[in-house]
PDB file of N, CA and C in Angstrom:
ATOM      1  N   UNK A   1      10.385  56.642 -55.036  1.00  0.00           N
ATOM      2  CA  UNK A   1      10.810  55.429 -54.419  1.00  0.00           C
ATOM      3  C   UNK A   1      10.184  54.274 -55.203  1.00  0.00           C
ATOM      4  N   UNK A   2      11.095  52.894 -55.448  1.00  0.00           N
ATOM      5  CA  UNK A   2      10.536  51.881 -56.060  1.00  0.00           C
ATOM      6  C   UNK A   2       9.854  51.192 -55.553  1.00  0.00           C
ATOM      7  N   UNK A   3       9.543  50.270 -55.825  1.00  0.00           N
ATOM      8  CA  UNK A   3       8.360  49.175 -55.262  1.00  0.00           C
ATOM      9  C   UNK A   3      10.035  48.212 -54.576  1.00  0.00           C
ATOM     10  N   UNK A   4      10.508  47.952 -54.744  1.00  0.00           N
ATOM     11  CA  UNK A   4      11.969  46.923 -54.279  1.00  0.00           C
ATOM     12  C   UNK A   4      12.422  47.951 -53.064  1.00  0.00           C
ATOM     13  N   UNK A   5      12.605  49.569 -53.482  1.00  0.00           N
ATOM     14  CA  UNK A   5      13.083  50.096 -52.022  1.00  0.00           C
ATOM     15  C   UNK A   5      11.803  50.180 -51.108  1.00  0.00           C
ATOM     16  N   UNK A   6      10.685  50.198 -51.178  1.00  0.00           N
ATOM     17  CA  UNK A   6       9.384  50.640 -50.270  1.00  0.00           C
ATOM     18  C   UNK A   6       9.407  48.892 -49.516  1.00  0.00           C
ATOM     19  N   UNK A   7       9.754  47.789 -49.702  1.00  0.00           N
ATOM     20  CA  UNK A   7      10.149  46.586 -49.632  1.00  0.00           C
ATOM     21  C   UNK A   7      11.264  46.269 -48.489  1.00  0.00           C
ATOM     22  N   UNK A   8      12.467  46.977 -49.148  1.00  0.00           N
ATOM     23  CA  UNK A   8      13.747  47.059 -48.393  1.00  0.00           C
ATOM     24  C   UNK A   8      13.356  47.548 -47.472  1.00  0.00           C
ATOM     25  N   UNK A   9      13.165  49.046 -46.854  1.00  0.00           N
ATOM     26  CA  UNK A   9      13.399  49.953 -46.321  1.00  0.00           C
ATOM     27  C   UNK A   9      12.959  49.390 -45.043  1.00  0.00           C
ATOM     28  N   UNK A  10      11.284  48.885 -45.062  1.00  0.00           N
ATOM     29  CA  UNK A  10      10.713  48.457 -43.657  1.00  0.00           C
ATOM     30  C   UNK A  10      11.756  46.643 -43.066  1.00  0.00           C
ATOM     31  N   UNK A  11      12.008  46.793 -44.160  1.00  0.00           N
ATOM     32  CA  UNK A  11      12.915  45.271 -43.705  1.00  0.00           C
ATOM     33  C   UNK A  11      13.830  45.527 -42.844  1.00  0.00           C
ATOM     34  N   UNK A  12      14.959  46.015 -43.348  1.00  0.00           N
ATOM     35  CA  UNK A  12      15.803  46.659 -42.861  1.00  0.00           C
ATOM     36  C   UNK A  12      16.040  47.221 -41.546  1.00  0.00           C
ATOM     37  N   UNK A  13      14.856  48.363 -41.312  1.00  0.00           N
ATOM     38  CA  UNK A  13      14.279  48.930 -40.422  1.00  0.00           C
ATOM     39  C   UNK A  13      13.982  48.144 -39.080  1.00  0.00           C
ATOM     40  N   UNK A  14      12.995  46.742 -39.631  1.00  0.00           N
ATOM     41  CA  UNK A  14      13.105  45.838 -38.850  1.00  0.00           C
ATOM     42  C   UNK A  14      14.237  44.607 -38.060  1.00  0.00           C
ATOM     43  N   UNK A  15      14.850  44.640 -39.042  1.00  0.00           N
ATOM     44  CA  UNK A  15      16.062  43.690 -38.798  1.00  0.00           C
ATOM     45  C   UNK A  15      16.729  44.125 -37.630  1.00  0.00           C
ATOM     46  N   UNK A  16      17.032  45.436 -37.888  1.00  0.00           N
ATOM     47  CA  UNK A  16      18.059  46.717 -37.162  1.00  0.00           C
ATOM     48  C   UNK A  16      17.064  46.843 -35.623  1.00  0.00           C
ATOM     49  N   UNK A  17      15.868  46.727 -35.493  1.00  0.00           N
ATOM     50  CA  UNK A  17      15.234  46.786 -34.489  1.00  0.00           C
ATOM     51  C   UNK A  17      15.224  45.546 -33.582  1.00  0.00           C
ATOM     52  N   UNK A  18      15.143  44.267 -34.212  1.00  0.00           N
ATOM     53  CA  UNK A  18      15.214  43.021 -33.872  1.00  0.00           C
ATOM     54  C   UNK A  18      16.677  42.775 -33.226  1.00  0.00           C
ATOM     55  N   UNK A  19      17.955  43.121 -33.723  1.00  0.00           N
ATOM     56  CA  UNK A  19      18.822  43.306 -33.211  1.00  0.00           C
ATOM     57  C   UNK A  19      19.154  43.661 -32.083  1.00  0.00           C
ATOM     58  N   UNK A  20      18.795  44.755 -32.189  1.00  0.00           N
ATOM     59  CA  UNK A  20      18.964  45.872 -30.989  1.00  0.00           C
ATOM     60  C   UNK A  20      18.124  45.547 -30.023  1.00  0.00           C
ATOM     61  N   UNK A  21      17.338  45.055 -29.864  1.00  0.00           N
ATOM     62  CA  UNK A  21      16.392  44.529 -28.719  1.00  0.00           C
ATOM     63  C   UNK A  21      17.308  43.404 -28.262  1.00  0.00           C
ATOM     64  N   UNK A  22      17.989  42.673 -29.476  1.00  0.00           N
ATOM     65  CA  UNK A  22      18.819  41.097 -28.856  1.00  0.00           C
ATOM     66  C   UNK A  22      20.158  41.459 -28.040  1.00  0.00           C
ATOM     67  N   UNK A  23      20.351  42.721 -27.879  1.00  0.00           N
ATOM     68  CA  UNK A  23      21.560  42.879 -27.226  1.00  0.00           C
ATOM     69  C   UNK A  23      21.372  43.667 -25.941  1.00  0.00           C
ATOM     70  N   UNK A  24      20.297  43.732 -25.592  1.00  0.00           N
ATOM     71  CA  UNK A  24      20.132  44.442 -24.624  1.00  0.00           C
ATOM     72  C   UNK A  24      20.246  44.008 -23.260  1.00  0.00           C
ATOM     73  N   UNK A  25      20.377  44.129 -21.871  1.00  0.00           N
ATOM     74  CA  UNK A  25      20.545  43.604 -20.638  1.00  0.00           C
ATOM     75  C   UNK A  25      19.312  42.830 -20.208  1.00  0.00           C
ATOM     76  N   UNK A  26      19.529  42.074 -19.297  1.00  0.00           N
ATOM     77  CA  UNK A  26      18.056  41.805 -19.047  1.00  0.00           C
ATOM     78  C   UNK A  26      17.426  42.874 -17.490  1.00  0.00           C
ATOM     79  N   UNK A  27      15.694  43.002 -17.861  1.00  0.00           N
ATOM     80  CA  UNK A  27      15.279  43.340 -17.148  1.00  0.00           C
ATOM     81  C   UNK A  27      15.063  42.681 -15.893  1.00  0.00           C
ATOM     82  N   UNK A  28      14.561  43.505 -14.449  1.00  0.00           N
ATOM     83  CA  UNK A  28      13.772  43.524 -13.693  1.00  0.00           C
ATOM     84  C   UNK A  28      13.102  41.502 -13.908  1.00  0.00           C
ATOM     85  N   UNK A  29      12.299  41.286 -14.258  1.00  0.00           N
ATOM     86  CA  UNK A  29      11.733  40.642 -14.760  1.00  0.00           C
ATOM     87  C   UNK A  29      12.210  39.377 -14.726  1.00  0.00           C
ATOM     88  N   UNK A  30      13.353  39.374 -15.662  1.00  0.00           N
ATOM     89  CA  UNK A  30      13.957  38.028 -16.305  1.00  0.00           C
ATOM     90  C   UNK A  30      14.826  38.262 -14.596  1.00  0.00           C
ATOM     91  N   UNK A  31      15.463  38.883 -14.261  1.00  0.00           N
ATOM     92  CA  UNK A  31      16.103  38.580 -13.160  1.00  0.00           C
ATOM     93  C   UNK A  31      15.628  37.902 -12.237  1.00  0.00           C
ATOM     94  N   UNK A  32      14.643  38.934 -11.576  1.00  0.00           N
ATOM     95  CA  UNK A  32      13.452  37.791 -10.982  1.00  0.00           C
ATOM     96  C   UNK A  32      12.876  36.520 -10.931  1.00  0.00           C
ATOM     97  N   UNK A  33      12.797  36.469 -12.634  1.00  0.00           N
ATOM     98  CA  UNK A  33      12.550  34.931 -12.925  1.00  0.00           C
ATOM     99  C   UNK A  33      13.529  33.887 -12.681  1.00  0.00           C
ATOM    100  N   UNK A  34      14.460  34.357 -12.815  1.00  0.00           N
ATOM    101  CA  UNK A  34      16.093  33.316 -12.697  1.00  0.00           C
ATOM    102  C   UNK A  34      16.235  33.095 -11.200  1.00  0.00           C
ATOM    103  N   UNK A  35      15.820  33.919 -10.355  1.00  0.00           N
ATOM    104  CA  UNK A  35      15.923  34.160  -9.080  1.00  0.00           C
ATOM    105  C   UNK A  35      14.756  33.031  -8.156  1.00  0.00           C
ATOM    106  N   UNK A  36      13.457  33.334  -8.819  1.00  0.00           N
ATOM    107  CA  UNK A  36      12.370  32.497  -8.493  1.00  0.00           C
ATOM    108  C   UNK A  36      12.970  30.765  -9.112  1.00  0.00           C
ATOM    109  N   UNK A  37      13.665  30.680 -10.627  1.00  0.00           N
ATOM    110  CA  UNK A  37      13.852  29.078 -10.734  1.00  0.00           C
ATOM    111  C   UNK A  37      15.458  28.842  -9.814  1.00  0.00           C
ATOM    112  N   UNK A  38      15.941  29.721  -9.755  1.00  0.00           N
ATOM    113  CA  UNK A  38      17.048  29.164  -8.354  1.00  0.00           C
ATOM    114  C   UNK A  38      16.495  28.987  -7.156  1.00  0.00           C
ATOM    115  N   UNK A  39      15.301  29.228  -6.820  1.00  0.00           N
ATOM    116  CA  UNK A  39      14.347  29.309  -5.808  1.00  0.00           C
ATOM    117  C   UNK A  39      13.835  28.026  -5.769  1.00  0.00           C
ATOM    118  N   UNK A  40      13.544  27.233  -6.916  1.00  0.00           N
ATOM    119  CA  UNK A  40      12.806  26.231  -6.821  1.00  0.00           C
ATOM    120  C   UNK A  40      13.808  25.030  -7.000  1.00  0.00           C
ATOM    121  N   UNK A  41      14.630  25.349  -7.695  1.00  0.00           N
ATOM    122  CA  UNK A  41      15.574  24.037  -7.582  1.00  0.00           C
ATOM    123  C   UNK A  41      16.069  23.982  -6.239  1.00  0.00           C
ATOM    124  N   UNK A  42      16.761  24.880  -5.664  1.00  0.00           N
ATOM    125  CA  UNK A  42      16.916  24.947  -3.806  1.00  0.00           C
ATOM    126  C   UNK A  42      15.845  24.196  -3.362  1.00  0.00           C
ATOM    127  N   UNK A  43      14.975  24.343  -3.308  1.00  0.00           N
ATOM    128  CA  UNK A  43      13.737  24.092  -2.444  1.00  0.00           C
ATOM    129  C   UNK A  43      13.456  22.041  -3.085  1.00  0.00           C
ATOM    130  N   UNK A  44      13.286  22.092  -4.529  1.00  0.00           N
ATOM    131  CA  UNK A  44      13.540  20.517  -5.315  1.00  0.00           C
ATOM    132  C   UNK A  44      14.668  19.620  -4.330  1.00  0.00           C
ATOM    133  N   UNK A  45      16.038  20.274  -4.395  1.00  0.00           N
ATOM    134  CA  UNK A  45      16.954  19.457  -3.833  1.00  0.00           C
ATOM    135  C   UNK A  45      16.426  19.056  -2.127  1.00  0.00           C
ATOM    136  N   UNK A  46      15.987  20.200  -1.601  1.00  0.00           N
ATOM    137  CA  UNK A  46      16.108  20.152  -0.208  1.00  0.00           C
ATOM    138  C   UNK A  46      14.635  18.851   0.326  1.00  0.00           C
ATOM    139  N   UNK A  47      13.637  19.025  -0.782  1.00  0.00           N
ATOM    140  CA  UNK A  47      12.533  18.221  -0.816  1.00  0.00           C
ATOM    141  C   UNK A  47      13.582  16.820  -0.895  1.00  0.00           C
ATOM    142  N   UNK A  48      14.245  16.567  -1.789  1.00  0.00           N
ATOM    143  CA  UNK A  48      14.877  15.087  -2.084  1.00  0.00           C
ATOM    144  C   UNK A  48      15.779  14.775  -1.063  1.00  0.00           C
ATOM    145  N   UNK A  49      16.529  15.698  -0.556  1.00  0.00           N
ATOM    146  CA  UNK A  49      17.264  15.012   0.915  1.00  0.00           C
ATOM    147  C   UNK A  49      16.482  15.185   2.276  1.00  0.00           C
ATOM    148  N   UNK A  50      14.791  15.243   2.045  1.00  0.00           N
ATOM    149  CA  UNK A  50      14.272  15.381   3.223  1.00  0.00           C
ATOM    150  C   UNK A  50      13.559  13.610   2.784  1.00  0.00           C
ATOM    151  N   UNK A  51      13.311  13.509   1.777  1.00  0.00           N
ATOM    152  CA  UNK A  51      12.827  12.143   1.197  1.00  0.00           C
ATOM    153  C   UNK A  51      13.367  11.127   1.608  1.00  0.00           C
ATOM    154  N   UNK A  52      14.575  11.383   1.143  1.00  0.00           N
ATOM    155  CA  UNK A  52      16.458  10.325   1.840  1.00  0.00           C
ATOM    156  C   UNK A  52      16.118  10.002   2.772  1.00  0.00           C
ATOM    157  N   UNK A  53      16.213  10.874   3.631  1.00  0.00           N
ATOM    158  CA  UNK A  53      16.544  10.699   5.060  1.00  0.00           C
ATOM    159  C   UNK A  53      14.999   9.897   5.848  1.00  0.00           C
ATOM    160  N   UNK A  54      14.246  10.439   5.273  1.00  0.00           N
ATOM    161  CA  UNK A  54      12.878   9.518   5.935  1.00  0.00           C
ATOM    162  C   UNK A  54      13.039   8.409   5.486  1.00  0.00           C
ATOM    163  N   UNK A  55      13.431   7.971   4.465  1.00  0.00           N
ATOM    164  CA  UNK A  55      13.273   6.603   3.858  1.00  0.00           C
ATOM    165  C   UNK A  55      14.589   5.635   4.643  1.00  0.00           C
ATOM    166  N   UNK A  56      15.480   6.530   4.610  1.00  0.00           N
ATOM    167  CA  UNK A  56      16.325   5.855   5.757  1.00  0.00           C
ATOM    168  C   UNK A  56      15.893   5.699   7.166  1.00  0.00           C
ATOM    169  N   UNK A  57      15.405   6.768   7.968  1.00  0.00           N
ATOM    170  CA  UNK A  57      14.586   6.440   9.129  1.00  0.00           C
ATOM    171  C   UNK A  57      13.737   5.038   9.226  1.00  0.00           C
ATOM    172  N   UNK A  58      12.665   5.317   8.125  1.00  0.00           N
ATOM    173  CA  UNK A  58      11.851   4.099   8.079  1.00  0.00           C
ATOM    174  C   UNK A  58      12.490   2.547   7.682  1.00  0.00           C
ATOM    175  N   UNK A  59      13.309   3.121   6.952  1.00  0.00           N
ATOM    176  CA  UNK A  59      14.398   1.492   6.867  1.00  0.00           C
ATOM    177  C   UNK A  59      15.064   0.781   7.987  1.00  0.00           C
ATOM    178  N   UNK A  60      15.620   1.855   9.167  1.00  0.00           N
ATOM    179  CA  UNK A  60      16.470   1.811  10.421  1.00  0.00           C
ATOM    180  C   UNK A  60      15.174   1.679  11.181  1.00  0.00           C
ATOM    181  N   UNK A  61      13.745   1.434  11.283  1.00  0.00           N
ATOM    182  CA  UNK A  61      13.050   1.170  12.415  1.00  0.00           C
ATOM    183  C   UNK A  61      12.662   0.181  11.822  1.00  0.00           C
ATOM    184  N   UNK A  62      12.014  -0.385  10.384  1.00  0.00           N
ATOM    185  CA  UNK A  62      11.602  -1.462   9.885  1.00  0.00           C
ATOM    186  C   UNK A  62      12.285  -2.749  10.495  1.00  0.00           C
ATOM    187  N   UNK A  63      13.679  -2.568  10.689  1.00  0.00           N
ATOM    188  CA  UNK A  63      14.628  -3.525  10.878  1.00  0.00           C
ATOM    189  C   UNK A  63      15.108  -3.557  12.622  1.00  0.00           C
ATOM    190  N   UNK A  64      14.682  -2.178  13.255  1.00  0.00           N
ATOM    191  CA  UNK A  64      14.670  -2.402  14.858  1.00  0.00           C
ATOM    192  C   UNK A  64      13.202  -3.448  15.166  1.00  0.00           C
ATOM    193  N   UNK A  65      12.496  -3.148  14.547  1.00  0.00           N
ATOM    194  CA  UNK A  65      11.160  -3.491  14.640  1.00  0.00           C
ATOM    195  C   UNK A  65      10.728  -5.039  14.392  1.00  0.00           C
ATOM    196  N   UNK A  66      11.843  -5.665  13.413  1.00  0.00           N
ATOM    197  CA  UNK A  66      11.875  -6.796  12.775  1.00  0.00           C
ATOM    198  C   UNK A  66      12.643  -8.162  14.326  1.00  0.00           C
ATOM    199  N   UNK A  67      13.617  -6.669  14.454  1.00  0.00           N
ATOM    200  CA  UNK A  67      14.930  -7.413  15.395  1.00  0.00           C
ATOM    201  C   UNK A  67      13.806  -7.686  16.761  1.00  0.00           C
ATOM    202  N   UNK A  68      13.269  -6.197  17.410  1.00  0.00           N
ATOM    203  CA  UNK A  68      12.550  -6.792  18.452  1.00  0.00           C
ATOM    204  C   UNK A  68      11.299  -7.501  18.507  1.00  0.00           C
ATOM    205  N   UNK A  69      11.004  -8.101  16.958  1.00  0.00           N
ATOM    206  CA  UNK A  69       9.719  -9.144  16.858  1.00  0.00           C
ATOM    207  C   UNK A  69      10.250 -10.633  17.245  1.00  0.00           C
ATOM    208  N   UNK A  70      11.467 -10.847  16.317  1.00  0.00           N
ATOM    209  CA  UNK A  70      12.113 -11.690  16.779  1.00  0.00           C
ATOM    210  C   UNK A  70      12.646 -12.334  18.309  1.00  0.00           C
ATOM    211  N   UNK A  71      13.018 -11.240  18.601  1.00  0.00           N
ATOM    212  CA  UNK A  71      13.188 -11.368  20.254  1.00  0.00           C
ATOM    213  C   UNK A  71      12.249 -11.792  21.218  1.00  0.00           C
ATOM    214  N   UNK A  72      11.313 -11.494  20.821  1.00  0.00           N
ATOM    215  CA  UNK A  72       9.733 -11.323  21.174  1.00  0.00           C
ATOM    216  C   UNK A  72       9.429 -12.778  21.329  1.00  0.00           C
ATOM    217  N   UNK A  73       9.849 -13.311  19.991  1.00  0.00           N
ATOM    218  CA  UNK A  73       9.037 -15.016  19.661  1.00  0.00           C
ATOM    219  C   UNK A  73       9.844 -15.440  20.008  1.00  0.00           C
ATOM    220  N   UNK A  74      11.610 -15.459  20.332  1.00  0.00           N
ATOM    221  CA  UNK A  74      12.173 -16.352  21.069  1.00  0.00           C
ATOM    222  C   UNK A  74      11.773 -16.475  22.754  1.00  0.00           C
ATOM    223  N   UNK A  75      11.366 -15.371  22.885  1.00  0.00           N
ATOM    224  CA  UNK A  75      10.924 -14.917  24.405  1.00  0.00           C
ATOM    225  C   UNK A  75       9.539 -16.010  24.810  1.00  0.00           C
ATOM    226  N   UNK A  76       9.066 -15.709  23.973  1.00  0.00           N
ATOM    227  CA  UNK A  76       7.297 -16.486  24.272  1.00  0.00           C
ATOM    228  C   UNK A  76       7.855 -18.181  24.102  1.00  0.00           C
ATOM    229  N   UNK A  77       8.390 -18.662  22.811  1.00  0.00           N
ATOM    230  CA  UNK A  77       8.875 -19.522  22.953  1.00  0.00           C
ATOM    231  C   UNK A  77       9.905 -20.317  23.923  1.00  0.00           C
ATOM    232  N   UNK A  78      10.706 -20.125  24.699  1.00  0.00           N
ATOM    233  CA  UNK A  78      11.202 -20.054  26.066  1.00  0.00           C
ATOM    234  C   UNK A  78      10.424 -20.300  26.904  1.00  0.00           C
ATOM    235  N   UNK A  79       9.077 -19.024  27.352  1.00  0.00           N
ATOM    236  CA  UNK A  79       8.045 -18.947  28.111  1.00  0.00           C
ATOM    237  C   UNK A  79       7.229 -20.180  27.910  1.00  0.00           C
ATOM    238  N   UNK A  80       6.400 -21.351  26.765  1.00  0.00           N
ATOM    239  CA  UNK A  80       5.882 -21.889  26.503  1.00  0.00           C
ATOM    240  C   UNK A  80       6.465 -23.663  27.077  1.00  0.00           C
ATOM    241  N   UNK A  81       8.184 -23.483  25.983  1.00  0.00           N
ATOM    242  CA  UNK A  81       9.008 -24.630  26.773  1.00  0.00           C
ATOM    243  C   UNK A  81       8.427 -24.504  28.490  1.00  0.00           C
ATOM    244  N   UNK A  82       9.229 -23.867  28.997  1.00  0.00           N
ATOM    245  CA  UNK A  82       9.164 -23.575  30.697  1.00  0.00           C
ATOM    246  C   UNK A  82       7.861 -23.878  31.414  1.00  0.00           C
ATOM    247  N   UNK A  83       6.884 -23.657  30.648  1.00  0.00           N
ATOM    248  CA  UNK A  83       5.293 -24.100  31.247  1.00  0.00           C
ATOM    249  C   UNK A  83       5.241 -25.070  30.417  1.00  0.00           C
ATOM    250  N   UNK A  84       6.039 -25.701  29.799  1.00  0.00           N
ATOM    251  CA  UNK A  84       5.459 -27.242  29.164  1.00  0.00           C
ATOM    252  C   UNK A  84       5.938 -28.049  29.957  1.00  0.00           C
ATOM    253  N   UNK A  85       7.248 -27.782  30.713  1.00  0.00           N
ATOM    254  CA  UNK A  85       7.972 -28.948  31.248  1.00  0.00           C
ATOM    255  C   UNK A  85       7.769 -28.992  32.906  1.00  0.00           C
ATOM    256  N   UNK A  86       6.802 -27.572  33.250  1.00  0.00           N
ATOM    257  CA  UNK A  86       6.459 -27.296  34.820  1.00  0.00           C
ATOM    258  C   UNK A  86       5.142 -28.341  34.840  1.00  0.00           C
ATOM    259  N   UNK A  87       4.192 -27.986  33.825  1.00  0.00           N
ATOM    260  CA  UNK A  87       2.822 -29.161  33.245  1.00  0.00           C
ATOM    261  C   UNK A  87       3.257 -30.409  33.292  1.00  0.00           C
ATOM    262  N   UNK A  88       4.337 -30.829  32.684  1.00  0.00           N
ATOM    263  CA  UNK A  88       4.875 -32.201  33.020  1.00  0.00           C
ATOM    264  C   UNK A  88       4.835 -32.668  34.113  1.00  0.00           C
ATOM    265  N   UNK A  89       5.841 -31.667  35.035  1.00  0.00           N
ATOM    266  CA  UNK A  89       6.143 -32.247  36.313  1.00  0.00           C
ATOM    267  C   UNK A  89       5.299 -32.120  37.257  1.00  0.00           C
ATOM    268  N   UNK A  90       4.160 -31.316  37.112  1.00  0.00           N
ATOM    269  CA  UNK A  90       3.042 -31.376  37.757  1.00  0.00           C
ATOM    270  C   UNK A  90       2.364 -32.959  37.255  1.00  0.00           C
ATOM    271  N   UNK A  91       2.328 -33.189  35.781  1.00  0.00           N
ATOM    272  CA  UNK A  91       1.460 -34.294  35.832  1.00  0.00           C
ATOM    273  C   UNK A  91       2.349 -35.535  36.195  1.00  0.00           C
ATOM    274  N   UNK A  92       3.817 -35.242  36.775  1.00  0.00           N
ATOM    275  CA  UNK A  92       4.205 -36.669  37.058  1.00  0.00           C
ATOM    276  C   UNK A  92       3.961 -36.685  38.563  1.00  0.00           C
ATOM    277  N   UNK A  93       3.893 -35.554  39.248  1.00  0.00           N
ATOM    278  CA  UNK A  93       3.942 -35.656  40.685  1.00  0.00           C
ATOM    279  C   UNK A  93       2.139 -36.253  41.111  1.00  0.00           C
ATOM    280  N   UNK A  94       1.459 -35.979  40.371  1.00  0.00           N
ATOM    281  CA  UNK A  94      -0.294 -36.005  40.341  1.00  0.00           C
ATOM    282  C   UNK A  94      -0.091 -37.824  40.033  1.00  0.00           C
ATOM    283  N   UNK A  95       0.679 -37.952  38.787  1.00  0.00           N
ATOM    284  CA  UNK A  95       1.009 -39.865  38.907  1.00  0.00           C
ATOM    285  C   UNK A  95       1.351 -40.340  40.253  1.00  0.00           C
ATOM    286  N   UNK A  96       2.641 -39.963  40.104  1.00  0.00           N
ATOM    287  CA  UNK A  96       3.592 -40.534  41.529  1.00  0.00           C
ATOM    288  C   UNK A  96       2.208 -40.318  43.192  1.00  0.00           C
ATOM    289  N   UNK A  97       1.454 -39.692  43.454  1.00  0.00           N
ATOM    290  CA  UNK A  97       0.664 -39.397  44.111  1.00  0.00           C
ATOM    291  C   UNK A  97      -0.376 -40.346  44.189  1.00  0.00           C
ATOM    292  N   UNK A  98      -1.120 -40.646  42.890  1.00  0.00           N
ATOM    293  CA  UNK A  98      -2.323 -41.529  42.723  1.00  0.00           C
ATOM    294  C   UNK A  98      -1.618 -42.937  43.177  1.00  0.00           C
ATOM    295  N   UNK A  99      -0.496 -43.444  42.667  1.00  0.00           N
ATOM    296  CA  UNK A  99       0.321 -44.922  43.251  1.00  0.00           C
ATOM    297  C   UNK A  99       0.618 -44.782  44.520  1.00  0.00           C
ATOM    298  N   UNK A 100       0.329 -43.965  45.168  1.00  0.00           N
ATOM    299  CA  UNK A 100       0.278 -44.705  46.803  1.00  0.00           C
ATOM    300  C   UNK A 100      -0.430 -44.604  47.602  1.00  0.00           C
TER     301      UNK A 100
END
């Protein structure tokens, strides 16, 4: 044997092995693995429409919350008029009183 076939031979040998491993099914293993990252993207998506939806919650009370602050200060304000103008008429009747 030459020094060029003792060269070839393991090449060859190898190539033909490298091959044959590339055509093979997948194992146990790789299945699993494909199985576990369909596992996690399920679980990714379901994390992001649980995100959604809170952020919408908190948007839909931010703005109940806003509405009944508002309500609130027209309320007190009302309340304040109403005892400003009862104070009045107390201090006109306390006038009208002292003149006679």
């Amino acid at each position: 044997m030459t020094m060029t076939q003792r060269f070839h031979l393991p090449a060859v040998l190898l190539a033909a092995l490298l091959l044959a491993a590339c055509g093979r099914q997948e194992g146990p293993a790789e299945r699993a693995g494909k199985k576990i990252d369909q596992a996690v993207q399920e679980a990714g998506k379901s994390v992001d429409a649980a995100i959604a939806a809170a952020s919408a919650a908190a948007a839909a009370a931010g703005q109940k919350v806003e509405a009944g602050a508002k309500q609130a200060g027209e309320a007190v304000g009302k309340a304040v008029d109403t005892a400003g103008k009862a104070v009045e008429k107390t201090g006109e009747k306390i006038q009208d009183a002292a003149k006679k």
